[in-house]
Protein backbone atom coordinates (compact mmCIF):
# COMPACT_ATOMS: atom_id res chain seq x y z
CA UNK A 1 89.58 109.37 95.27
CA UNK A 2 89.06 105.89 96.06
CA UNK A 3 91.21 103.41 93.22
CA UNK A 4 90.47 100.06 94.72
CA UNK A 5 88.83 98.10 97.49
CA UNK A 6 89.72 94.04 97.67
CA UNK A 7 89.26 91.56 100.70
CA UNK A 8 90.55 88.00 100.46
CA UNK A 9 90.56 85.27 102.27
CA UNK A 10 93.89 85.03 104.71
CA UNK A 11 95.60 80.96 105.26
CA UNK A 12 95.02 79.99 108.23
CA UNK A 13 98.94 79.69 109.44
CA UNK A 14 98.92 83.79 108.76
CA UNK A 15 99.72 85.92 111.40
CA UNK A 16 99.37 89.71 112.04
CA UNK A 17 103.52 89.62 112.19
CA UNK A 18 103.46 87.75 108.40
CA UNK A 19 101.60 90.24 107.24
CA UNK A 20 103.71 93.10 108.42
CA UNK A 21 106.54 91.56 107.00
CA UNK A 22 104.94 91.52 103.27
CA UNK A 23 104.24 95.07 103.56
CA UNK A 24 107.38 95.67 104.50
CA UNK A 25 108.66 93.65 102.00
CA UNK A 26 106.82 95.37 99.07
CA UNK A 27 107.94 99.04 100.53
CA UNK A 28 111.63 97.94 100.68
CA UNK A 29 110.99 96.47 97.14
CA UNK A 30 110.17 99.37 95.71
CA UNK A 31 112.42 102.55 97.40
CA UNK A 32 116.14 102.37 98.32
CA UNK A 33 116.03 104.95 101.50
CA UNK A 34 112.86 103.07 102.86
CA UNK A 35 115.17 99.81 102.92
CA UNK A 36 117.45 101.46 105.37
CA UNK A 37 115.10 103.30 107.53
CA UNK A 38 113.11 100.69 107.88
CA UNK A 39 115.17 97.84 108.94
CA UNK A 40 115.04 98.62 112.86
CA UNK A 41 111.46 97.90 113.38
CA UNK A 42 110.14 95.20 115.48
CA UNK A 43 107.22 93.70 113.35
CA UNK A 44 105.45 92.75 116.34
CA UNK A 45 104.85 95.94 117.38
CA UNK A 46 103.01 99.61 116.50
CA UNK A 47 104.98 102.28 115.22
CA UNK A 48 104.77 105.24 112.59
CA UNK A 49 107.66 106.38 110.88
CA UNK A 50 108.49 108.76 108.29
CA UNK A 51 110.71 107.59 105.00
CA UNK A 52 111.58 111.27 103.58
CA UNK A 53 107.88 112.39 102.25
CA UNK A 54 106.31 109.18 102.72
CA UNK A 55 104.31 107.75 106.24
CA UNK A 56 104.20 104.48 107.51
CA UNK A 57 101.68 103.39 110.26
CA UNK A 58 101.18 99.69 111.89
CA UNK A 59 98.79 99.57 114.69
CA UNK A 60 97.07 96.58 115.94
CA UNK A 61 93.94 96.04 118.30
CA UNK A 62 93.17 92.80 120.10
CA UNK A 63 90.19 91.48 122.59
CA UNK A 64 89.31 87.96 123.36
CA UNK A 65 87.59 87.08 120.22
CA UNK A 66 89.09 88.79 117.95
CA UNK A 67 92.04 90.59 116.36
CA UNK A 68 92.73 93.56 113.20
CA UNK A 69 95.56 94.82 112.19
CA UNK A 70 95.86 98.48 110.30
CA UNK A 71 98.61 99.34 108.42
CA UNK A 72 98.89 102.91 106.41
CA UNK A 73 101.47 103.72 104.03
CA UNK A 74 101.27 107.36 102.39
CA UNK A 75 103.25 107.70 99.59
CA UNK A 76 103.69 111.10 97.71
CA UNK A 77 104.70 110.43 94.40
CA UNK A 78 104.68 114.28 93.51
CA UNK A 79 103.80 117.75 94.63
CA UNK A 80 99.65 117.55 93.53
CA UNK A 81 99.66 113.49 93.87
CA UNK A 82 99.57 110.78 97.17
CA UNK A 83 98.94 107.50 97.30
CA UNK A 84 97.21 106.22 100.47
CA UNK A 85 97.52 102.18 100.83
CA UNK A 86 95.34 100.56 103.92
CA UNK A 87 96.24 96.90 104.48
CA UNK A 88 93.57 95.49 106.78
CA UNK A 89 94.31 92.21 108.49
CA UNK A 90 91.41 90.85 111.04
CA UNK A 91 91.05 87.44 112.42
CA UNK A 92 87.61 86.12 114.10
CA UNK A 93 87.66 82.91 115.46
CA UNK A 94 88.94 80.74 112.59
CA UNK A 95 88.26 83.46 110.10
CA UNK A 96 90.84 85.53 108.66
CA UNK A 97 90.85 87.86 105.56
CA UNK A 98 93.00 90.61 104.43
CA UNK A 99 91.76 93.77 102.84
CA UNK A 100 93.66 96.33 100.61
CA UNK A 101 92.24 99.68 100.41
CA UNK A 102 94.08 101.93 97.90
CA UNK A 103 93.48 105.80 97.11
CA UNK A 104 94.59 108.83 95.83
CA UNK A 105 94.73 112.18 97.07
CA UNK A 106 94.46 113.99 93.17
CA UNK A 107 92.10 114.16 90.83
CA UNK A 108 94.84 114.99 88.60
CA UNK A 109 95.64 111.69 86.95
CA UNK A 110 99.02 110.51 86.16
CA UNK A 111 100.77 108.75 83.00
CA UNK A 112 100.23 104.98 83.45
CA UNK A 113 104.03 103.65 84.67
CA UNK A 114 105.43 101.18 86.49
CA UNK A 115 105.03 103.48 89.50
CA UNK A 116 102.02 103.87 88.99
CA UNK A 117 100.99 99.67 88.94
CA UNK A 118 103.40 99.44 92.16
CA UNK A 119 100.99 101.42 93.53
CA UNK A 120 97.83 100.27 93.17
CA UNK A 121 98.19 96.70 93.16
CA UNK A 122 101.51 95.71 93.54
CA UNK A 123 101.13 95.35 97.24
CA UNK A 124 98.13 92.46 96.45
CA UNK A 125 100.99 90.89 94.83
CA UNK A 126 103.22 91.32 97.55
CA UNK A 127 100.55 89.76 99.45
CA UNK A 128 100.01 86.62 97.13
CA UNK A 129 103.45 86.26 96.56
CA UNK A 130 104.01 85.82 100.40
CA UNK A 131 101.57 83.23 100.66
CA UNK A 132 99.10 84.78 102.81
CA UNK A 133 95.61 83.99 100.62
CA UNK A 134 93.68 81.52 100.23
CA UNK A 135 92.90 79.59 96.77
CA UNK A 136 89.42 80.52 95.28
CA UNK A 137 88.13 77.40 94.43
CA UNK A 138 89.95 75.91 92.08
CA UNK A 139 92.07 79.29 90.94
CA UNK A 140 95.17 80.22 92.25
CA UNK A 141 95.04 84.13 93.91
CA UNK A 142 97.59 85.80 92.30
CA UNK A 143 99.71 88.19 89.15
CA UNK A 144 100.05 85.23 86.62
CA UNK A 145 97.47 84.34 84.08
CA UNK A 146 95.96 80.82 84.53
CA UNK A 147 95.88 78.88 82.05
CA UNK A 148 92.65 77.16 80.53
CA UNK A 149 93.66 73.75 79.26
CA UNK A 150 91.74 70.13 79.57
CA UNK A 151 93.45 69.90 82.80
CA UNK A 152 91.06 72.75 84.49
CA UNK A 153 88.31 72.85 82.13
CA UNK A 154 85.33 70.91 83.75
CA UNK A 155 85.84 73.47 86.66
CA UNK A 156 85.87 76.38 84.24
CA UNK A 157 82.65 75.09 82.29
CA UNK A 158 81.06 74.25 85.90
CA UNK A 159 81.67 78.09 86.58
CA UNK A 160 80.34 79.22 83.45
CA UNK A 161 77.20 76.76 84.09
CA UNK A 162 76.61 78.10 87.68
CA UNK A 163 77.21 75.06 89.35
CA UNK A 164 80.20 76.14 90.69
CA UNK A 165 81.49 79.35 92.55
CA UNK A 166 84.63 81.54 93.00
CA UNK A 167 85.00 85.12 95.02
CA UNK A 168 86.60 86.67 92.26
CA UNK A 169 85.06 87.83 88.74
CA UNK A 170 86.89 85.70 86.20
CA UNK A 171 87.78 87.08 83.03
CA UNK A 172 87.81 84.71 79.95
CA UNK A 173 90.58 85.29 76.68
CA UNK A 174 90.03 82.91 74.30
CA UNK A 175 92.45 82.58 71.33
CA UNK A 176 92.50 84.16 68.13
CA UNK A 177 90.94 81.40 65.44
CA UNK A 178 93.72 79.73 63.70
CA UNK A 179 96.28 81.46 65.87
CA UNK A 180 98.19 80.43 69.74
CA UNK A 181 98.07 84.05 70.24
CA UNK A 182 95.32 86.37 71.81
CA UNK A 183 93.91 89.50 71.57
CA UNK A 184 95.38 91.44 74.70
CA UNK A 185 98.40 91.00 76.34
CA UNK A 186 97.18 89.08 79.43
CA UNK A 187 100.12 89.05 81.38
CA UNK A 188 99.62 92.54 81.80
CA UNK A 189 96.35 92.47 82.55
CA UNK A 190 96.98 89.52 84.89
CA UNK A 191 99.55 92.12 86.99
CA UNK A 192 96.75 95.16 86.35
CA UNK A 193 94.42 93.09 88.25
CA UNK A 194 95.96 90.87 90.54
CA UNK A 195 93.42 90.06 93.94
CA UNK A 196 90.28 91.73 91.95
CA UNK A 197 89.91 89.37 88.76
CA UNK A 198 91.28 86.24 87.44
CA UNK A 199 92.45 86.74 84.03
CA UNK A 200 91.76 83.24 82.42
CA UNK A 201 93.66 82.19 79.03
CA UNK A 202 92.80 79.32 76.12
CA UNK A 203 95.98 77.42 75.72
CA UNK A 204 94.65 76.59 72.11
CA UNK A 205 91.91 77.02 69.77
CA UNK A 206 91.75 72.70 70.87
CA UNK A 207 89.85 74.19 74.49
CA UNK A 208 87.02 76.38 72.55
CA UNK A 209 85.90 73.33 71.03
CA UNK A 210 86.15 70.73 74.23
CA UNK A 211 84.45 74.12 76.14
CA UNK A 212 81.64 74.13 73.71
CA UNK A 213 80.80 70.43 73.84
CA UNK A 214 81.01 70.84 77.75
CA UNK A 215 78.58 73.72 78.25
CA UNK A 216 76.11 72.78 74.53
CA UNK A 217 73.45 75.33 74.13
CA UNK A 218 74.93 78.12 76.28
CA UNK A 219 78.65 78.52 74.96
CA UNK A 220 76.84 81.49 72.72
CA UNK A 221 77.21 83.30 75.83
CA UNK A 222 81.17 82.64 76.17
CA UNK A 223 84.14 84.42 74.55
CA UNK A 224 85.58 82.70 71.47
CA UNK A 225 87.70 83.52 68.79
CA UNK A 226 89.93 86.18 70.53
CA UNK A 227 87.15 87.66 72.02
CA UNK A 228 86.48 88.75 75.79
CA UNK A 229 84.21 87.77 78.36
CA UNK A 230 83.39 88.34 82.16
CA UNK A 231 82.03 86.76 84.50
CA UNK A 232 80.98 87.92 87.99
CA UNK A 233 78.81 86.19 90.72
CA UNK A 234 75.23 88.28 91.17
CA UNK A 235 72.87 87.76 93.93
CA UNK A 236 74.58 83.65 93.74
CA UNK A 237 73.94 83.53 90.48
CA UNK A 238 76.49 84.01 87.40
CA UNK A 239 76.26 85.50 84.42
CA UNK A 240 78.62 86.06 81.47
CA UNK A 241 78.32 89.73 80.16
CA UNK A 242 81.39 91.43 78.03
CA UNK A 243 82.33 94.26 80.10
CA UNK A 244 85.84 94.77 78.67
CA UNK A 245 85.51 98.78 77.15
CA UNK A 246 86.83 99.39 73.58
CA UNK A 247 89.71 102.07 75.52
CA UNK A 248 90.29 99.05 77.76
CA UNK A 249 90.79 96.80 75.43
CA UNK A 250 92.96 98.60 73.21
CA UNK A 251 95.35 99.45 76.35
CA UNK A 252 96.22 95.48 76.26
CA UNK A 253 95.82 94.37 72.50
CA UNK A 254 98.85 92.91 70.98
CA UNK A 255 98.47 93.61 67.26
């Protein structure tokens, strides 16, 4: 059963080899015995090797025009459960992007645990936190929550207004009235959807009001007053709809 499916944009100074080296990176991170049996391998080269019940697979294909790099790790994380992570690196000509397929063997679902998060997107943040994406537009790629403050707002109220774009959906927490505080715990949510959404927090009740004077008529259409909002590019166009589910929602709130 398919989890997730993300492709991002890849710096330009990234190289098949960097990316080996975050996946790496996040498998060492995250099991003792893979630390040791994987600290032999040449990162410039294919291989598959076992870690006890878990499979790891690097193979790379290159012409004149172009290059992609595949790497699998299978993971079982019990008897009636496996995680299957594809990490998809290509370059074409001055393009390069990096996609993260992520899937699961069970239909059986399990508990929601740290685990669990480490293995569906924790390797996207492996990925942002080695530097290997892009910035979309004027947003960051990465766990953290960004902050909405005058310092980013014209770009935010451009967004909501269409007149600007980003690859990512964006989703908007504005701040409880007459409170600092929000609704949902967005740090969490920031993590839960690193390199699929940016989770975008008010700093202060002080950015509803310079947000509504920036967009007039059509702030009706924007989260305020702890409320939620989403926003996701359509056929070039965007739109704000509230897509956040009640059982969502209440996996994040704070009070």
């Amino acid at each position: 059963m398919k989890v997730l499916t993300t492709a991002l944009p890849a710096r330009a100074i990234v190289t098949a080899e960097a990316v080996t080296v975050a996946v790496l990176r996040w498998i060492k991170s995250g099991d003792a015995k893979a630390a040791e049996a994987l600290n032999d391998l040449d990162t410039g080269q294919d291989f598959t090797r076992d870690i006890g019940d878990n499979t790891l697979t690097r193979l790379c294909v290159k012409d004149d025009n172009t290059l992609t790099l595949g790497i699998r790790y299978e993971a079982r994380v019990s008897s009636a459960m496996q995680w299957t992570t594809d990490v998809i690196y290509r370059e074409c000509g001055d393009k390069k992007t990096v996609r993260v397929d992520i899937a699961t063997s069970s239909l059986y679902g399990v508990g929601y645990s740290t685990q669990r998060r480490q293995m569906r997107t924790g390797i996207i943040q492996a990925l942002a936190e080695a530097g290997l994406f892009e910035g979309d537009g004027a947003f960051k790629i990465g766990s953290q929550p960004i902050v909405a403050d005058l310092n980013n707002l014209d770009y935010i109220a451009r967004l909501i207004k269409g007149e600007e774009t980003c690859r990512l959906p964006v989703i908007y927490v504005s701040t409880i009235i007459d409170s600092m505080g929000h609704e949902i715990n967005t740090t969490e949510m920031a993590k839960d959807l690193c390199g699929i959404a940016h989770v975008v927090e008010e700093a202060n009740n002080t950015v509803s009001v310079e947000l509504r004077n920036k967009i007039g008529g059509n702030f009706h259409i924007t989260a305020i007053s702890g409320y939620i909002a989403a926003q996701c590019n359509f056929q070039n166009r965007y739109e704000i709809r509230a897509i956040i589910s009640r059982r969502l929602k209440r996996k994040y709130l704070t009070r």
